[in-house]
PDB file of N, CA and C in Angstrom:
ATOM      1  N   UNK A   1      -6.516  55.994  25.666  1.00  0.00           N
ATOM      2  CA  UNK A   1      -6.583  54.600  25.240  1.00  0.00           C
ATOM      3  C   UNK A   1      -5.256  53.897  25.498  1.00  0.00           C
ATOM      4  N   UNK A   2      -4.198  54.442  25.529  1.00  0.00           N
ATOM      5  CA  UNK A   2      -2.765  53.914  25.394  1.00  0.00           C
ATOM      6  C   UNK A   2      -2.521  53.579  26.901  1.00  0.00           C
ATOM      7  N   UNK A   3      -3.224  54.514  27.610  1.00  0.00           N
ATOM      8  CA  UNK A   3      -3.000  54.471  29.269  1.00  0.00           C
ATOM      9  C   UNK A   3      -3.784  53.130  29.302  1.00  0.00           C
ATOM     10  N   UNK A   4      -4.986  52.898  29.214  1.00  0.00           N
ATOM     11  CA  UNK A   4      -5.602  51.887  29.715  1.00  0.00           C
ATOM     12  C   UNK A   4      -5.117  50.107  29.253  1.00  0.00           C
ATOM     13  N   UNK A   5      -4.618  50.282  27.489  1.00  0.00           N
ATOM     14  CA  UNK A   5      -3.962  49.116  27.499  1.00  0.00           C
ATOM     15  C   UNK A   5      -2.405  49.121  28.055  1.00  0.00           C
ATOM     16  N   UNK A   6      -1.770  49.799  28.619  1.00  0.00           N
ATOM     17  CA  UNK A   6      -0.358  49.795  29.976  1.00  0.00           C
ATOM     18  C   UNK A   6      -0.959  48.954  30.685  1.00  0.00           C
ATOM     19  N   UNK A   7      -2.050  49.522  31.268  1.00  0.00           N
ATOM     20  CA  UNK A   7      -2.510  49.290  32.420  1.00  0.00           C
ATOM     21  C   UNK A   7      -3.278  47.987  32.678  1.00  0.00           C
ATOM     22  N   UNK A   8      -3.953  47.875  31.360  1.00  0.00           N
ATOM     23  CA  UNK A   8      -4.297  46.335  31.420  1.00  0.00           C
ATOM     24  C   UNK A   8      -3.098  45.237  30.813  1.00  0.00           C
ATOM     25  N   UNK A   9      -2.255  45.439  30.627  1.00  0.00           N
ATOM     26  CA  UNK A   9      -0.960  44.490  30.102  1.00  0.00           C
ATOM     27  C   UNK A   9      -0.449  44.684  31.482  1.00  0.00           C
ATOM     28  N   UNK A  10      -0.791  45.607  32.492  1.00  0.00           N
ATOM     29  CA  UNK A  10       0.324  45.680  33.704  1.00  0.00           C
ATOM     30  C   UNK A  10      -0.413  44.636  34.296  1.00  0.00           C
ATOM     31  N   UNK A  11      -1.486  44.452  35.015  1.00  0.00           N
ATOM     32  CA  UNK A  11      -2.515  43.631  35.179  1.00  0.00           C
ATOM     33  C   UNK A  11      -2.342  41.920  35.002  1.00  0.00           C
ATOM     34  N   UNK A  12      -2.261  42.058  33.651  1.00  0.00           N
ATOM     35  CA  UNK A  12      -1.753  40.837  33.638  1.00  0.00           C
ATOM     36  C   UNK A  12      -0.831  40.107  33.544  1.00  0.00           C
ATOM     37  N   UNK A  13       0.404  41.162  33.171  1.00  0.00           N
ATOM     38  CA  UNK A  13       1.956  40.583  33.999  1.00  0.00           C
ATOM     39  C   UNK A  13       1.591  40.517  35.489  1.00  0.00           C
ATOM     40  N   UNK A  14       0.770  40.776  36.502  1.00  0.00           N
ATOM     41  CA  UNK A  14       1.186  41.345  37.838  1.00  0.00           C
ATOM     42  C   UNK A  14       0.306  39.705  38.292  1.00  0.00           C
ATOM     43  N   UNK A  15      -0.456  39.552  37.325  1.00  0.00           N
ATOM     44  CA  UNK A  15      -1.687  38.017  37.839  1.00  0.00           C
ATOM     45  C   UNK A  15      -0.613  36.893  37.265  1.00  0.00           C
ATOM     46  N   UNK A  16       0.212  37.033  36.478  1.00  0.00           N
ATOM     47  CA  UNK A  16       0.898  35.628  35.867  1.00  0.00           C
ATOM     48  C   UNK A  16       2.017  35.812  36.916  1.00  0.00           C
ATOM     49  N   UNK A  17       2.799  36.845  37.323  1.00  0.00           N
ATOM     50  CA  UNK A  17       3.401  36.828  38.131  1.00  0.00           C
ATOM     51  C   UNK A  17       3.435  35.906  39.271  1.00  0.00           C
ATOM     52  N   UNK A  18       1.587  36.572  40.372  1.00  0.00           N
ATOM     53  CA  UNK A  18       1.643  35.778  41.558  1.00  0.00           C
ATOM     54  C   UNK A  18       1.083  34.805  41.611  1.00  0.00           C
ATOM     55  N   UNK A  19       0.242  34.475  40.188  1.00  0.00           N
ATOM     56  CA  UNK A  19       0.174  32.809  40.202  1.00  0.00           C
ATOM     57  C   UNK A  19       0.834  32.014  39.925  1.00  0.00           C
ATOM     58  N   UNK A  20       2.151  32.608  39.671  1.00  0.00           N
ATOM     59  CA  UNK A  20       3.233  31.478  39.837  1.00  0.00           C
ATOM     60  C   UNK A  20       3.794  30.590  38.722  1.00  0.00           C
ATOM     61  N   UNK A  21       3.730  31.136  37.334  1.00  0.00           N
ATOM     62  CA  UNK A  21       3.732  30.895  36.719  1.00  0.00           C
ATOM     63  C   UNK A  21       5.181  29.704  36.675  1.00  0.00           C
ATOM     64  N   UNK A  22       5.042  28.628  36.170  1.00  0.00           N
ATOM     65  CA  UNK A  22       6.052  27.717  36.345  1.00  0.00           C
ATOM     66  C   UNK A  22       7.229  27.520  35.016  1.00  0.00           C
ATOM     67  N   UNK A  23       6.706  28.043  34.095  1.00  0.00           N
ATOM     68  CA  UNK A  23       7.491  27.675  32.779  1.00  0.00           C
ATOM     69  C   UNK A  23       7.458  28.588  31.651  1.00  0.00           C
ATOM     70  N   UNK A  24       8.441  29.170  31.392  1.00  0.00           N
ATOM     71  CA  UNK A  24       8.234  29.916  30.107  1.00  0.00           C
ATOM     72  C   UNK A  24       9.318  29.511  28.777  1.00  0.00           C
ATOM     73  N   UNK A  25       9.098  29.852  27.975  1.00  0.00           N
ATOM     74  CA  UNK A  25      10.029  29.479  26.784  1.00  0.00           C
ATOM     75  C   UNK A  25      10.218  30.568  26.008  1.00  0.00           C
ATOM     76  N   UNK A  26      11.973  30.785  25.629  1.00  0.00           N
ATOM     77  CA  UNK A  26      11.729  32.057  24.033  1.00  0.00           C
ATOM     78  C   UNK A  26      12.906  31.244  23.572  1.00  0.00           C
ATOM     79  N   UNK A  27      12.962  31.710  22.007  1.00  0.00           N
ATOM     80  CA  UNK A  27      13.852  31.880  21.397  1.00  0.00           C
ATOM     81  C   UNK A  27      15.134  32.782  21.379  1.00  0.00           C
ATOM     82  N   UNK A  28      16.232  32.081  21.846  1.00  0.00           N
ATOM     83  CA  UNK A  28      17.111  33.301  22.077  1.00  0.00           C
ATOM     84  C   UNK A  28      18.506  32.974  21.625  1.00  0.00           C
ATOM     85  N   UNK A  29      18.643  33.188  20.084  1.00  0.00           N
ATOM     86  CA  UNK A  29      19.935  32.716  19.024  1.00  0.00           C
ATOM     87  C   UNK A  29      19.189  31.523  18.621  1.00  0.00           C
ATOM     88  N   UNK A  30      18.174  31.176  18.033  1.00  0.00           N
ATOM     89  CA  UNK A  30      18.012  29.671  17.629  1.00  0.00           C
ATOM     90  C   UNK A  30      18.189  28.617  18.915  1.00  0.00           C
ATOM     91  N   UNK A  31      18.536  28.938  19.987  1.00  0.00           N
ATOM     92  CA  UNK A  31      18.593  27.936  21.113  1.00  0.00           C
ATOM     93  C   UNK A  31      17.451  28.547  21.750  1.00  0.00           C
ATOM     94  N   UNK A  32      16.454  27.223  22.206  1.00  0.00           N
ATOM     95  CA  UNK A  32      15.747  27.035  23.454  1.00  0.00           C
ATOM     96  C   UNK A  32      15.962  27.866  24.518  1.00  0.00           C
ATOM     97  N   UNK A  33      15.132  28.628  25.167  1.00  0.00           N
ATOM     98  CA  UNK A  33      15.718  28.680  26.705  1.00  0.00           C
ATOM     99  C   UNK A  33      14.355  28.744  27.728  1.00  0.00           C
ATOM    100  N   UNK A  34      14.469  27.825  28.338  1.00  0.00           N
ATOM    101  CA  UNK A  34      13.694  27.393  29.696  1.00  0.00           C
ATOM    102  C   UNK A  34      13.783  28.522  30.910  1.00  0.00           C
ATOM    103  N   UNK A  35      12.683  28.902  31.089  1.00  0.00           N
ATOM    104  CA  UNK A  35      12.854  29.644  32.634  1.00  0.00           C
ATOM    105  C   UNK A  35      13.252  28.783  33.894  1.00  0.00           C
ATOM    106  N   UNK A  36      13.984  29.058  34.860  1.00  0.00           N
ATOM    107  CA  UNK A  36      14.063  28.613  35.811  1.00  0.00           C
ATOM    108  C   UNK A  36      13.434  27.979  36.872  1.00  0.00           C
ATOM    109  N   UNK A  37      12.818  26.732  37.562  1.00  0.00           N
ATOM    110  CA  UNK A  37      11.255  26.249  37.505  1.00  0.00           C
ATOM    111  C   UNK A  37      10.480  25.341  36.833  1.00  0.00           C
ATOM    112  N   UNK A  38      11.092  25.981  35.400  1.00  0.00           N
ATOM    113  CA  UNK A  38      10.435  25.169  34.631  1.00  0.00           C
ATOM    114  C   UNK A  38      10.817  23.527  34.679  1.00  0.00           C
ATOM    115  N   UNK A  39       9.295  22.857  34.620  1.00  0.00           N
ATOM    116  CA  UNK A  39       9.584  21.395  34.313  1.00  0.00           C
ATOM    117  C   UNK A  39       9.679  20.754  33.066  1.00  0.00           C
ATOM    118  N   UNK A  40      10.570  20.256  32.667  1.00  0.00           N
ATOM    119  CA  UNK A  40      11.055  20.045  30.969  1.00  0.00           C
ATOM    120  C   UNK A  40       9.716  18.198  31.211  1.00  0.00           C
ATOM    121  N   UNK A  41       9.522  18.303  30.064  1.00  0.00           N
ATOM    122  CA  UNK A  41       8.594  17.277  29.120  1.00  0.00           C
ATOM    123  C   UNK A  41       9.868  16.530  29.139  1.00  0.00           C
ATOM    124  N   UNK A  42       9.395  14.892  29.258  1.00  0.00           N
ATOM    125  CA  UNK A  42      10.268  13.795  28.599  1.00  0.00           C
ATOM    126  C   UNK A  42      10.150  13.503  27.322  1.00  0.00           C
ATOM    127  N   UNK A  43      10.821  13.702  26.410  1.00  0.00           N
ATOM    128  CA  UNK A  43      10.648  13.647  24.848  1.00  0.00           C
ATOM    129  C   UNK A  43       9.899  13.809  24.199  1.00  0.00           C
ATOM    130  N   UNK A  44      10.014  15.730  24.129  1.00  0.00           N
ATOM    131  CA  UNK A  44       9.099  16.420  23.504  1.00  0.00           C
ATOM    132  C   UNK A  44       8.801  15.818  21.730  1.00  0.00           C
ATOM    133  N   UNK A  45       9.769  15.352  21.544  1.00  0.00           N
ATOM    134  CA  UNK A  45      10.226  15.069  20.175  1.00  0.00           C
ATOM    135  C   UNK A  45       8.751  13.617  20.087  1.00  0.00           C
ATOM    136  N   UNK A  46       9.221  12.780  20.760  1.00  0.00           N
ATOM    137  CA  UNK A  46       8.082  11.533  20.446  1.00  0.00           C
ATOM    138  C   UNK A  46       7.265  12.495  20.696  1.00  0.00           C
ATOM    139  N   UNK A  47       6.878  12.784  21.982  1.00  0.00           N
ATOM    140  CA  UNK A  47       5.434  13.368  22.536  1.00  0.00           C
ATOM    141  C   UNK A  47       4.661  14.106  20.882  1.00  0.00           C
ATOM    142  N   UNK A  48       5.386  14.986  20.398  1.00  0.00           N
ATOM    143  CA  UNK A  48       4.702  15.889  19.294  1.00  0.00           C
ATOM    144  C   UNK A  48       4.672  14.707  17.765  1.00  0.00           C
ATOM    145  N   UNK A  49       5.472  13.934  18.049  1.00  0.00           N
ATOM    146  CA  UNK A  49       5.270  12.968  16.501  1.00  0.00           C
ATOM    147  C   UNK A  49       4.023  12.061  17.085  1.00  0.00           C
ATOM    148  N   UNK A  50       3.741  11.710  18.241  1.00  0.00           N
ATOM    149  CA  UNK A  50       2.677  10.923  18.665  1.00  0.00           C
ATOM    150  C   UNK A  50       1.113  12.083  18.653  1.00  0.00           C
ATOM    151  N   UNK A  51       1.386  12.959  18.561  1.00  0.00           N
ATOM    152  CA  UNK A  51       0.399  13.965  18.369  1.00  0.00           C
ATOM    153  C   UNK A  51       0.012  13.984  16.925  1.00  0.00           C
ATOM    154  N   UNK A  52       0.563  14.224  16.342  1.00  0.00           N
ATOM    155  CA  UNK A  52       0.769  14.430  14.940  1.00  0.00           C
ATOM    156  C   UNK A  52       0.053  12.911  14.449  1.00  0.00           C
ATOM    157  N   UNK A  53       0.861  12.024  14.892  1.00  0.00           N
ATOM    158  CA  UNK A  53       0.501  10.964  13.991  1.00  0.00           C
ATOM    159  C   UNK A  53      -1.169  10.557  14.269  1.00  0.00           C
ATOM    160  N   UNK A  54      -1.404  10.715  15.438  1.00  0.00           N
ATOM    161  CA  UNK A  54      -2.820  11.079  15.845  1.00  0.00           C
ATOM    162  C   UNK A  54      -4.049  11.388  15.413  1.00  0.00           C
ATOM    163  N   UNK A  55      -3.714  13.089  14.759  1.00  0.00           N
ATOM    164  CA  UNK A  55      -4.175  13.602  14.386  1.00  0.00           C
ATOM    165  C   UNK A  55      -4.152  12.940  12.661  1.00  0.00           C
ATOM    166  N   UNK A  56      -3.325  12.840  12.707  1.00  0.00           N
ATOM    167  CA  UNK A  56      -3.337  12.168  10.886  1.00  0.00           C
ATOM    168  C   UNK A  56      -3.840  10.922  10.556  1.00  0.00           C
ATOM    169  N   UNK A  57      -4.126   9.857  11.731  1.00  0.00           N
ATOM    170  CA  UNK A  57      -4.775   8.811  11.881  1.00  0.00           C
ATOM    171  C   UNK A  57      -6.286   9.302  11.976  1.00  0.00           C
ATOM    172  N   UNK A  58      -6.714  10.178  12.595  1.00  0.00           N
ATOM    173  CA  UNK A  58      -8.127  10.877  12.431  1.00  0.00           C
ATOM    174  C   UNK A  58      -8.749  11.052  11.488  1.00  0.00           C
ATOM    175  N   UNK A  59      -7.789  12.196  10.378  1.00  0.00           N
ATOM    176  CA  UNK A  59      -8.063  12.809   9.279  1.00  0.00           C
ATOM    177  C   UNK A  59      -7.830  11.746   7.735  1.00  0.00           C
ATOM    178  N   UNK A  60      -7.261  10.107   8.035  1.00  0.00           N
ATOM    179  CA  UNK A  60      -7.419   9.341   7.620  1.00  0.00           C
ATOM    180  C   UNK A  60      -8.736   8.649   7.455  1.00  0.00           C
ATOM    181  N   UNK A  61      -8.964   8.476   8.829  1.00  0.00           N
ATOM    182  CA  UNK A  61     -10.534   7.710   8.940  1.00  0.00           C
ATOM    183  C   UNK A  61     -11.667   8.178   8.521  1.00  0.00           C
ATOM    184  N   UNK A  62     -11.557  10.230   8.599  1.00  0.00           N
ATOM    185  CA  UNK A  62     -12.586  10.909   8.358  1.00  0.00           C
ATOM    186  C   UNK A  62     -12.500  11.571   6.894  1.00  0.00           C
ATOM    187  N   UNK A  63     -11.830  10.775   6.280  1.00  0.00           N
ATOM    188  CA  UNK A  63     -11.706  10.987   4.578  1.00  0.00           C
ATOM    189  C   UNK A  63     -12.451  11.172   4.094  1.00  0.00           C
ATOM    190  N   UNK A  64     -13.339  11.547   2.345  1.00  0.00           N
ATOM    191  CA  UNK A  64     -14.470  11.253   2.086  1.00  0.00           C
ATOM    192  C   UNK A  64     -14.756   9.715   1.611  1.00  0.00           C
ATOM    193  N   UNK A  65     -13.339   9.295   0.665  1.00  0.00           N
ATOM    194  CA  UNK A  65     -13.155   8.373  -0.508  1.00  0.00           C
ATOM    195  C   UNK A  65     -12.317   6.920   0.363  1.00  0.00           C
ATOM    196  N   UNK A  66     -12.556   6.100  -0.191  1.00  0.00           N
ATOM    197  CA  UNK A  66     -11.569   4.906   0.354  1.00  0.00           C
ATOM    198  C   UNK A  66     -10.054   5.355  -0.679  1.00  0.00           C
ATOM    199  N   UNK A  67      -9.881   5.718  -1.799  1.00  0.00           N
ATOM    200  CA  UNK A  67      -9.056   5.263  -2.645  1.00  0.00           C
ATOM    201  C   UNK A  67      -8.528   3.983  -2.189  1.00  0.00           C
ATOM    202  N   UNK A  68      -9.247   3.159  -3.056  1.00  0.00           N
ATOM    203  CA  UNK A  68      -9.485   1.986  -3.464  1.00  0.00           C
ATOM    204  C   UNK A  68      -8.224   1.033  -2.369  1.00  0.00           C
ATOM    205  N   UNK A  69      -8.858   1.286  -1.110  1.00  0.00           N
ATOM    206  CA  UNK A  69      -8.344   0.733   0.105  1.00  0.00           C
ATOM    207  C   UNK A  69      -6.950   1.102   0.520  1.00  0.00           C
ATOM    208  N   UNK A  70      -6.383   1.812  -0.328  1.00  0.00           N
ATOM    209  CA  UNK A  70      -5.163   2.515   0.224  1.00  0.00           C
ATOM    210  C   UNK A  70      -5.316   3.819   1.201  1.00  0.00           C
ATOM    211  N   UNK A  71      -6.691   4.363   1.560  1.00  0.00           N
ATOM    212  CA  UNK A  71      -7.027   5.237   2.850  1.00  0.00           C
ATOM    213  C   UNK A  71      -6.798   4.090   3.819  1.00  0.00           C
ATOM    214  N   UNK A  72      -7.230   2.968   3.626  1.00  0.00           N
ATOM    215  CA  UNK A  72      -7.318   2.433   4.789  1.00  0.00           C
ATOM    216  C   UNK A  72      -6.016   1.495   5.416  1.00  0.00           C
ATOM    217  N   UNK A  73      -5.344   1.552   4.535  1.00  0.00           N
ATOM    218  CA  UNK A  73      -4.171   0.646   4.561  1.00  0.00           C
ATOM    219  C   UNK A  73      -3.245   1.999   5.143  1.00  0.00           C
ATOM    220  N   UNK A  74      -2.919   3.214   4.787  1.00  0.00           N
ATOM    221  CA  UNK A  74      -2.336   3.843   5.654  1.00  0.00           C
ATOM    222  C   UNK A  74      -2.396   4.418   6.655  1.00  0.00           C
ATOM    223  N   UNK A  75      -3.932   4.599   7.135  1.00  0.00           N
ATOM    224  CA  UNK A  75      -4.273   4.320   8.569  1.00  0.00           C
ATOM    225  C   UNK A  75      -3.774   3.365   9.150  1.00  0.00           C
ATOM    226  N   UNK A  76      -3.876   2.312   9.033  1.00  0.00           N
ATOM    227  CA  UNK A  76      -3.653   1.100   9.574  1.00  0.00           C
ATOM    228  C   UNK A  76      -1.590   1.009   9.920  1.00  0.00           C
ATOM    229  N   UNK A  77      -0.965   1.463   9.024  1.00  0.00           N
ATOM    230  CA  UNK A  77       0.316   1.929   8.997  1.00  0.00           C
ATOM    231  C   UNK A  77       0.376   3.140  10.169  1.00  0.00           C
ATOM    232  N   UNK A  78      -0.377   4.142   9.957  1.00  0.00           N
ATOM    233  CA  UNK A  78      -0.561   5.048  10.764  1.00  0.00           C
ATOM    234  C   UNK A  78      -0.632   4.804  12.261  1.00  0.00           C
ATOM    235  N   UNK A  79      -1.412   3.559  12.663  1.00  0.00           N
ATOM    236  CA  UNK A  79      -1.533   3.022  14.187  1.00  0.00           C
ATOM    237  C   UNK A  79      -0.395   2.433  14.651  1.00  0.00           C
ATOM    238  N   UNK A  80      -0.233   1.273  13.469  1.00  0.00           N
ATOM    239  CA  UNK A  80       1.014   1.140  13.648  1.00  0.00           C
ATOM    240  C   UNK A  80       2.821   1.720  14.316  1.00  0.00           C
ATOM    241  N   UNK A  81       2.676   2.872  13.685  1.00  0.00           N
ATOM    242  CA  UNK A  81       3.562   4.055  13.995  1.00  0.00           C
ATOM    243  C   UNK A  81       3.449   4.547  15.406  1.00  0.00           C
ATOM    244  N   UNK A  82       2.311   4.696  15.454  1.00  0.00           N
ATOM    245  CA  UNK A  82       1.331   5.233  17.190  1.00  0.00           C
ATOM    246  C   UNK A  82       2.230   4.055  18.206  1.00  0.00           C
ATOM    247  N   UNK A  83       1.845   2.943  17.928  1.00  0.00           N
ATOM    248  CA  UNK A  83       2.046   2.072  18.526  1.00  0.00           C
ATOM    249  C   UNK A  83       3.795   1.797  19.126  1.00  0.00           C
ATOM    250  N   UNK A  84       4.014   1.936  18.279  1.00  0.00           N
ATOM    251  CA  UNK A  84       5.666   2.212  18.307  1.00  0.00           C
ATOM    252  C   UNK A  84       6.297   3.143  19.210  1.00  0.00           C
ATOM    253  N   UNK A  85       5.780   4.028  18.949  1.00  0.00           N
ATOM    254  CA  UNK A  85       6.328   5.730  19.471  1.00  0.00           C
ATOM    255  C   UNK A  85       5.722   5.802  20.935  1.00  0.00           C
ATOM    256  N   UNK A  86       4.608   5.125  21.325  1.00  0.00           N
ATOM    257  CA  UNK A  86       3.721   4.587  22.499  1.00  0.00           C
ATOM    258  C   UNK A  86       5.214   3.590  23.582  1.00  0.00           C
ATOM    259  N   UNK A  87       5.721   2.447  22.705  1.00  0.00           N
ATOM    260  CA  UNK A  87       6.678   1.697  22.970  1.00  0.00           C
ATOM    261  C   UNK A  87       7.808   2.370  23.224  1.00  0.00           C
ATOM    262  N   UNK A  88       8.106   3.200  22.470  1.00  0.00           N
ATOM    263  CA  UNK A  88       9.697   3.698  22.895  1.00  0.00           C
ATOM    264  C   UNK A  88       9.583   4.223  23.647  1.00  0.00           C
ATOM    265  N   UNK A  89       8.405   5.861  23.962  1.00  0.00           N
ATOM    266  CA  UNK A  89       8.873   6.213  25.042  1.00  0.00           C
ATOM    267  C   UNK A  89       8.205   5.749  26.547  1.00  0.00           C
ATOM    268  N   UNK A  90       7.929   4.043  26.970  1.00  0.00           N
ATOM    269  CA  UNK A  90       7.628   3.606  27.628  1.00  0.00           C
ATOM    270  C   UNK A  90       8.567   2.946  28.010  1.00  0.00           C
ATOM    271  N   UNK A  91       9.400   2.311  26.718  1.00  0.00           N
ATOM    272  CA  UNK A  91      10.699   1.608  26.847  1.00  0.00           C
ATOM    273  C   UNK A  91      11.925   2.403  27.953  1.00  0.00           C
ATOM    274  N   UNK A  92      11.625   4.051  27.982  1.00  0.00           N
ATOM    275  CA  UNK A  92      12.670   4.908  28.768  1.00  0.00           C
ATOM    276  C   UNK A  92      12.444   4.726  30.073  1.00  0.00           C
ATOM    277  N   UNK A  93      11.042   4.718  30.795  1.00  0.00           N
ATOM    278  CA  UNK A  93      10.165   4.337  31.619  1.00  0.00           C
ATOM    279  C   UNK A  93      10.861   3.482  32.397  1.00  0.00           C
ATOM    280  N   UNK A  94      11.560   2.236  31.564  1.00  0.00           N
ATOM    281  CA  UNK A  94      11.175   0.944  32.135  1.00  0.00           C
ATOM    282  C   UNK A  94      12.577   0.835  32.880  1.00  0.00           C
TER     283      UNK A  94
END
């Protein structure tokens, strides 16, 4: 059994290998480190708060309760935010 998972972990280092894999990431001391190749994201930082806020604009709308229009008022804050974070990193763009 030990032979065959080698052998299938060899397998698939040997397929990520020659497809060319473009980017990897580890942790190494609390610093980042990028493989060589790799193409870095333009502001991972917005990119993941624009995700986030996203997702929390969703789980706003798909509430059960209004509380008494304050679900809907921080959605609405919530787009808001979207909207912004949409702007800045378009503003780098420009």
């Amino acid at each position: 059994m030990k032979i065959k998972t080698i052998a299938a972990f060899g397998v698939v280092l040997s397929i990520a290998a020659v497809g060319g894999i473009t980017a990897a990431s580890a942790q190494v001391g609390g610093q980042g480190v990028v493989a060589v190749g790799a193409k870095m994201e333009r502001h991972p930082e917005l990119r993941r708060a624009l995700r986030t806020l996203t997702m929390t604009k969703n789980s706003l709308q798909n509430a059960a309760r209004d509380f008494d229009g304050h679900r809907a008022k921080a959605a609405q804050l919530v787009q808001e935010a979207i909207e912004e974070v949409k702007l800045a990193i378009k503003s780098d763009r420009d």
